[in-house]
N, C-alpha and C. Protein backbone atom coordinates (compact mmCIF):
# COMPACT_ATOMS: atom_id res chain seq x y z
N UNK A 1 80.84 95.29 105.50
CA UNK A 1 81.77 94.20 105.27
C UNK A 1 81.06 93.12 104.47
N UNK A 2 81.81 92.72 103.75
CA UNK A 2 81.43 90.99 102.59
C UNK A 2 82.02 89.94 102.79
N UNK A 3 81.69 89.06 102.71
CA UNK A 3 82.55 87.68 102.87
C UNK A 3 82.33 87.28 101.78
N UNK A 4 83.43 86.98 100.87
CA UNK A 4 83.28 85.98 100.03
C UNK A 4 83.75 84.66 99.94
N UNK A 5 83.64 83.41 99.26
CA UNK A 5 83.31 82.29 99.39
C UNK A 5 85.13 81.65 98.81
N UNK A 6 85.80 82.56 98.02
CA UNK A 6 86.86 82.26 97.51
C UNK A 6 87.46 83.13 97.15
N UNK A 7 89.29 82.85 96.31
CA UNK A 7 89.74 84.62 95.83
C UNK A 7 89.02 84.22 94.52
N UNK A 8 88.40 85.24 94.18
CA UNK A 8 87.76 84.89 93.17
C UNK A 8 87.66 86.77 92.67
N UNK A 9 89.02 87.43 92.10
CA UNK A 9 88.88 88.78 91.92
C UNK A 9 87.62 89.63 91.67
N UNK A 10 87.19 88.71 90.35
CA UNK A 10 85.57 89.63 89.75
C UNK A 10 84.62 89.80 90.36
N UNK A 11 85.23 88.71 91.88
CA UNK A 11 83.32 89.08 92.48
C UNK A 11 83.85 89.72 94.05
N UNK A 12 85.25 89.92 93.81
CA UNK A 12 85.76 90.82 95.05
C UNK A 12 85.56 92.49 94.44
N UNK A 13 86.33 92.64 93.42
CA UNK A 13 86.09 93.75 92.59
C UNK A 13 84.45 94.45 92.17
N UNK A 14 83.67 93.44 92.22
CA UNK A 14 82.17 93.52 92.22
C UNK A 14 81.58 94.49 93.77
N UNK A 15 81.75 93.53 94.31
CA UNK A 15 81.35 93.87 96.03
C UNK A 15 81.78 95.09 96.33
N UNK A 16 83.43 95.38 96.03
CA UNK A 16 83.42 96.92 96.54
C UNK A 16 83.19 97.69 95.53
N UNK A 17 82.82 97.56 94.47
CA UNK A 17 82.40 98.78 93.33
C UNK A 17 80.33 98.87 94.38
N UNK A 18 80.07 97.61 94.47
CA UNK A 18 78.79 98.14 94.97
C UNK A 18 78.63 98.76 96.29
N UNK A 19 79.82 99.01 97.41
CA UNK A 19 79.78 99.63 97.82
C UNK A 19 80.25 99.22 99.66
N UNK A 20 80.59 97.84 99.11
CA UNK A 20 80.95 96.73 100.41
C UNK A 20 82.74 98.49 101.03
N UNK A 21 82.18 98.18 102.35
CA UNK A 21 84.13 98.94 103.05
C UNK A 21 84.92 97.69 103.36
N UNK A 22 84.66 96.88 103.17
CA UNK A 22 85.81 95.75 103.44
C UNK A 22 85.59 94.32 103.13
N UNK A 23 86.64 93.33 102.68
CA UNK A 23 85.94 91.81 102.04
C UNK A 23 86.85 91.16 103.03
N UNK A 24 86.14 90.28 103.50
CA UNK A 24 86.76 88.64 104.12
C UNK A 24 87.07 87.99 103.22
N UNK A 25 88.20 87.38 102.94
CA UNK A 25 88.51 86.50 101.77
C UNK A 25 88.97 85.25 102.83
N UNK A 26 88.17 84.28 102.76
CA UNK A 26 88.55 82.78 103.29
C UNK A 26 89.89 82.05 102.32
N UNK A 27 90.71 80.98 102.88
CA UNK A 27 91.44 80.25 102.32
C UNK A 27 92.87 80.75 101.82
N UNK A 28 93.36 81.76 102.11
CA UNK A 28 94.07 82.52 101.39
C UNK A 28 95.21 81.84 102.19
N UNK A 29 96.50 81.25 101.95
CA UNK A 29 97.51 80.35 102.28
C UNK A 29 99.08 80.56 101.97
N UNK A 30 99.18 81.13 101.04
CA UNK A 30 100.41 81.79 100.43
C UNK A 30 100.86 83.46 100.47
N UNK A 31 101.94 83.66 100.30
CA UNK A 31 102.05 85.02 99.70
C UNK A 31 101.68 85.62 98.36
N UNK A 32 101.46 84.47 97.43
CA UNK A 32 101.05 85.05 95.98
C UNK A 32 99.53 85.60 96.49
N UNK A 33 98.85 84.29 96.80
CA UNK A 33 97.24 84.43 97.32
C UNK A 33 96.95 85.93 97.75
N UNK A 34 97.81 86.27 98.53
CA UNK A 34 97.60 87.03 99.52
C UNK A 34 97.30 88.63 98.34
N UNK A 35 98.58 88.63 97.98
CA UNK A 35 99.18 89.77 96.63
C UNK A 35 98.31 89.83 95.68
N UNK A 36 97.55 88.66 95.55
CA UNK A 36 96.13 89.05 94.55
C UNK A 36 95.16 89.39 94.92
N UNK A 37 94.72 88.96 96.45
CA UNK A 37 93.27 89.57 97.11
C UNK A 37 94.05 90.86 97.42
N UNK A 38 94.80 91.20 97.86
CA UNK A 38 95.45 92.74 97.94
C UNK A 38 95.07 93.62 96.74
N UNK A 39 95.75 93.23 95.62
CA UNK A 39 95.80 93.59 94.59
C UNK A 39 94.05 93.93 93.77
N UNK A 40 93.47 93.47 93.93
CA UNK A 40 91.86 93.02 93.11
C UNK A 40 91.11 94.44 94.25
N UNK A 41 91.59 94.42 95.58
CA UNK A 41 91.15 95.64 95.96
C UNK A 41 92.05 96.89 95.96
N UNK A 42 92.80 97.35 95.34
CA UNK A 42 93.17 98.40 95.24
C UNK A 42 93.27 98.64 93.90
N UNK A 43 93.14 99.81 93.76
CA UNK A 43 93.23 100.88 91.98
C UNK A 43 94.79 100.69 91.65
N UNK A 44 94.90 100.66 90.24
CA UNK A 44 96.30 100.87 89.54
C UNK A 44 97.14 101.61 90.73
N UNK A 45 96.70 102.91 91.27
CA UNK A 45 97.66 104.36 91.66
C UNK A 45 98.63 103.18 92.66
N UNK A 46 98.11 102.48 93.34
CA UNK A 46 98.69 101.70 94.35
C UNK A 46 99.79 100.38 93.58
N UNK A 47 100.33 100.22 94.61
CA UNK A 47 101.13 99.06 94.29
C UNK A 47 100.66 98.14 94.56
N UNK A 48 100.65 97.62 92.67
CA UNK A 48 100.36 96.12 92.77
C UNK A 48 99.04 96.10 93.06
N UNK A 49 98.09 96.76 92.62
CA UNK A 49 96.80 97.25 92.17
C UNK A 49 96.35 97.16 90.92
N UNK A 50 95.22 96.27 90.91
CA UNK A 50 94.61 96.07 89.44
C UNK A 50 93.21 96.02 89.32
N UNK A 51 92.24 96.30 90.47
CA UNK A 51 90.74 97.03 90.74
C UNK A 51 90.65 97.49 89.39
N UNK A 52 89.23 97.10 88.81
CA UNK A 52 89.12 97.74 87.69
C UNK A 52 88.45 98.94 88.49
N UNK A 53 87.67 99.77 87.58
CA UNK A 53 87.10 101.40 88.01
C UNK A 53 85.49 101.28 87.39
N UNK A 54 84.58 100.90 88.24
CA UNK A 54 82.98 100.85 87.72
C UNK A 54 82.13 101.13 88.81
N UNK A 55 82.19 102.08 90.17
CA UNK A 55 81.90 101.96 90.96
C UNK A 55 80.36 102.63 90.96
N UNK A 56 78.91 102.13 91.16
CA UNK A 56 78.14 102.73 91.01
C UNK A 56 77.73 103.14 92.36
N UNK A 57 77.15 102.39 93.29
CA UNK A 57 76.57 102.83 94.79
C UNK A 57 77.79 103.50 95.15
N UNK A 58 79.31 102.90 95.43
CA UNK A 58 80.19 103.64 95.92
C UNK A 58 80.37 105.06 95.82
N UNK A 59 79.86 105.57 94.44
CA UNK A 59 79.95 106.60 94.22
C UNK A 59 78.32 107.86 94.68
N UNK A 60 77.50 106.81 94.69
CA UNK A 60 76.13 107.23 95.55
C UNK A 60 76.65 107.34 97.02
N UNK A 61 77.49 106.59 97.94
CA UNK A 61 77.74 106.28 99.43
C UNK A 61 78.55 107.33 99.35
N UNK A 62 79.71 107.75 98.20
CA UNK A 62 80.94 108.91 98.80
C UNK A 62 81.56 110.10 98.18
N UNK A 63 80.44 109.89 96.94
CA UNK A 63 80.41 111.43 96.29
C UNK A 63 80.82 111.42 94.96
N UNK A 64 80.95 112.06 94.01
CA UNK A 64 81.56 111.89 92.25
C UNK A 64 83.20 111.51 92.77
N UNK A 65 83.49 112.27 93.60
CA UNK A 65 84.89 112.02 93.44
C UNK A 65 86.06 110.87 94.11
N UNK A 66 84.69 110.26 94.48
CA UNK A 66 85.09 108.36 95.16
C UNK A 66 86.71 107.94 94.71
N UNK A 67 86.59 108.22 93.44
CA UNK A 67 88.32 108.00 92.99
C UNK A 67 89.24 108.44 93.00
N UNK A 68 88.80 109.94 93.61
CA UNK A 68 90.04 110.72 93.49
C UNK A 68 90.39 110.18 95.26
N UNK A 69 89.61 110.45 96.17
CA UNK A 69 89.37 110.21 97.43
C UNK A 69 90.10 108.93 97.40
N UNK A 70 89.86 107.98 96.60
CA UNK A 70 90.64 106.46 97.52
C UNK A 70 91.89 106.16 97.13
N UNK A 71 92.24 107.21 95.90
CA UNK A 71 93.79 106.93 95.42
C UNK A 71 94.76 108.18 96.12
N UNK A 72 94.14 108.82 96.58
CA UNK A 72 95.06 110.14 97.62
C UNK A 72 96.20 109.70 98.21
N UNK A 73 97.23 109.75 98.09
CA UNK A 73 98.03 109.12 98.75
C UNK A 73 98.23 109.56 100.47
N UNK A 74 98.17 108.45 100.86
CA UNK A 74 98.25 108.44 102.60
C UNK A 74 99.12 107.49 102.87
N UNK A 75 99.53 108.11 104.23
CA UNK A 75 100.69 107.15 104.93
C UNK A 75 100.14 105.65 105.21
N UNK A 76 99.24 105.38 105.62
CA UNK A 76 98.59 104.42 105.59
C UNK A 76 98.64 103.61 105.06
N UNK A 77 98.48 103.56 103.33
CA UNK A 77 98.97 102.57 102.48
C UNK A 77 100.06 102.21 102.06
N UNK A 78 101.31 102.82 102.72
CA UNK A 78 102.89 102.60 102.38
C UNK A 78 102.73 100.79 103.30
C-alpha cells in the first residue's frame, strides 16, 4: 500500500506501475474527485479508466502478462 499526499494522477499512476497493490488518496471530497483517483488507477479496458501502461517492477512482482491479468474482466469490477 502507498499513501499519497494529494490526487495528483502522475504520481498515483507512478506508484502502481512500480508496483504499490493499493493507494490512499487523502482529501478526496466530491464525486468528480473521486472518478479521477478511480480513473488514474484503472487501464482504458475499464470504465472510465485512463492508467497509462509503463509498468516495470509490476511486471517483475506478476509476470509479462501483468496486463492481460488486470484487465480480465471480473465480476468484481462491475
Amino acid at each position: 500500500m502507498a499513501r499519497v499526499a494529494w490526487l495528483e494522477p502522475g504520481i498515483i499512476m507512478k506508484l502502481l506501475d512500480a508496483g504499490a497493490m493499493g493507494i490512499v488518496c487523502p482529501m478526496i471530497n466530491t464525486r468528480e474527485e473521486c472518478e479521477r483517483f478511480v480513473g488514474a488507477c484503472r487501464y482504458p479496458p475499464f470504465p472510465g479508466g485512463y492508467r497509462s501502461f509503463g509498468p516495470v517492477r509490476a511486471t517483475w512482482y506478476f509476470g509479462s502478462d501483468y496486463f492481460r491479468t488486470v484487465t480480465r474482466p471480473s465480476s468484481r469490477w462491475r
